[in-house]
Protein backbone atom coordinates (compact mmCIF):
# COMPACT_ATOMS: atom_id res chain seq x y z
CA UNK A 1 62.72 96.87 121.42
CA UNK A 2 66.05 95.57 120.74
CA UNK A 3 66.20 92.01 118.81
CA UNK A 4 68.73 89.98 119.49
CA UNK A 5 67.61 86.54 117.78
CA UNK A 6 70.92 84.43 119.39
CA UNK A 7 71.83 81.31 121.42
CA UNK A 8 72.42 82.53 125.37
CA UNK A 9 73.36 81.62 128.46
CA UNK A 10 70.72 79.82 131.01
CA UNK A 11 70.58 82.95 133.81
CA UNK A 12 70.07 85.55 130.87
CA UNK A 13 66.52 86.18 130.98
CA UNK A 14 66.48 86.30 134.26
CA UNK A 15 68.94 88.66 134.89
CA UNK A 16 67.42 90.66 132.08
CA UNK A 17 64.37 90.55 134.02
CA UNK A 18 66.00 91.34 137.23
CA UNK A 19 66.63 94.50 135.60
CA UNK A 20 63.04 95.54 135.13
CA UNK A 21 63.07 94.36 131.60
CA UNK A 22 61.14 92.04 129.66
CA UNK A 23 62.07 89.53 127.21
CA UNK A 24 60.68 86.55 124.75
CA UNK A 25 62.63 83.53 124.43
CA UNK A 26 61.86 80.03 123.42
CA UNK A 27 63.58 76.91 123.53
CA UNK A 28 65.33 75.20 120.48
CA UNK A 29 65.43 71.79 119.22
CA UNK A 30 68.22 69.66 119.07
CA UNK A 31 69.28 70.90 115.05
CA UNK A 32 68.57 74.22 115.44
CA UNK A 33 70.50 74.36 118.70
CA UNK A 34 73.27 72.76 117.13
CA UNK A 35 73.18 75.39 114.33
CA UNK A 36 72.96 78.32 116.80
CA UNK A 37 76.08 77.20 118.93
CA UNK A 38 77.75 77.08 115.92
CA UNK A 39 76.95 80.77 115.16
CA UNK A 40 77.35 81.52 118.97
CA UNK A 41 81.24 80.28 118.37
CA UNK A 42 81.87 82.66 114.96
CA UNK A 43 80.32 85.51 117.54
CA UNK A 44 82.87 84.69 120.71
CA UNK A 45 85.75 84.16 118.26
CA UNK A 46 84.93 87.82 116.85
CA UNK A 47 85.10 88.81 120.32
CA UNK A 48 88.14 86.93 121.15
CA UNK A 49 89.50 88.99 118.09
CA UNK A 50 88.88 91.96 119.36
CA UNK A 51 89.62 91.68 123.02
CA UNK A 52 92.62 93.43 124.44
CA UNK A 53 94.77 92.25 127.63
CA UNK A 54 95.13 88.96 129.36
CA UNK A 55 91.67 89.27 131.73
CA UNK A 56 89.57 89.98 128.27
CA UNK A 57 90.95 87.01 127.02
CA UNK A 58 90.77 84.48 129.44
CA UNK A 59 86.89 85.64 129.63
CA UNK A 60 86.30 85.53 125.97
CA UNK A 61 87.93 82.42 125.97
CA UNK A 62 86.03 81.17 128.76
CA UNK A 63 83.23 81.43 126.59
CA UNK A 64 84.16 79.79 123.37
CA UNK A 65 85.45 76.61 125.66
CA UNK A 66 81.99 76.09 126.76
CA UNK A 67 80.41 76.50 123.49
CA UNK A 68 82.64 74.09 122.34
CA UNK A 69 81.78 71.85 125.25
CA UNK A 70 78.23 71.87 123.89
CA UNK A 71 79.01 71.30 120.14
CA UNK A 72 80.76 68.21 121.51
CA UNK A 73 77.73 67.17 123.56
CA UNK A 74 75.22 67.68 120.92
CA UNK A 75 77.17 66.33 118.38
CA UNK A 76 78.21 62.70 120.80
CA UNK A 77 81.66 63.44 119.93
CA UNK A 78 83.98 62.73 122.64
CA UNK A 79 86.98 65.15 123.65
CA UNK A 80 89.24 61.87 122.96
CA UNK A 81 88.39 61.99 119.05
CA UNK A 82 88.91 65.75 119.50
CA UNK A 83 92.81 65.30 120.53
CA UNK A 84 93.45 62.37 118.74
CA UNK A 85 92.53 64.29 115.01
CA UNK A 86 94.63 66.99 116.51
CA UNK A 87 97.70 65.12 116.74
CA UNK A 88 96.82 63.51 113.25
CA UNK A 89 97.03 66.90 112.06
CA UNK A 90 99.73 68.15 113.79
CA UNK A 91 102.01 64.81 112.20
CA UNK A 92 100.53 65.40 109.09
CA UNK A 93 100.63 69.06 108.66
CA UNK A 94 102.47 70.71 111.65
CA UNK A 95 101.25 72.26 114.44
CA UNK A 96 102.34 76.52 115.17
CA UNK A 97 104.80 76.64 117.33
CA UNK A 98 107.08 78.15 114.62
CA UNK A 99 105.12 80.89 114.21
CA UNK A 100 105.11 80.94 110.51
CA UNK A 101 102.75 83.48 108.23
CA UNK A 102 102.50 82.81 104.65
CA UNK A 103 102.28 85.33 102.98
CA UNK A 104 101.65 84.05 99.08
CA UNK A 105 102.18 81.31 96.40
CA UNK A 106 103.22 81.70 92.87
């Protein structure tokens, strides 16, 4: 038995069981849901990190937009307040299109 103990997609168990295997699940409430998506997005951006090459990317990516989708969702924020703190940030702080790296403060 392998334990997995993490947020998936809808179709998993099925598929899972599609391939002659068996699995528990259960279904979350609306905090602990929240709480999982968050983890689900600090495991996608690890594989975002890791992926190599333009296809891998666009798929790992793929993934982290819909998580973020639902943190929206369960959260009622809409995408508006989203790109409007953006730009506040982006006037306040800069956004990265220079590219810079700090590398330390004295």
């Amino acid at each position: 038995m392998i334990k997995h103990n993490k947020l998936v997609r809808d179709n998993i168990p099925q598929i899972i069981k599609d391939n002659g295997k068996e699995c528990k699940t259960r279904m979350l409430g609306d905090q602990e849901f929240e709480l999982e998506l968050r983890k689900k997005l600090i495991e996608e951006s690890t594989e975002l990190y890791e992926a190599s090459g333009k296809e891998q990317i666009i798929y790992e990516l793929a993934d982290i937009y819909e998580i973020v989708e639902y943190i929206l969702i369960a959260n009622n924020i809409d995408k508006r307040q989203i790109d409007n703190m953006r730009i506040k940030k982006n006037v306040s702080n800069g956004s990265f299109e220079d590219k810079i790296f700090l590398e330390y403060i004295n």
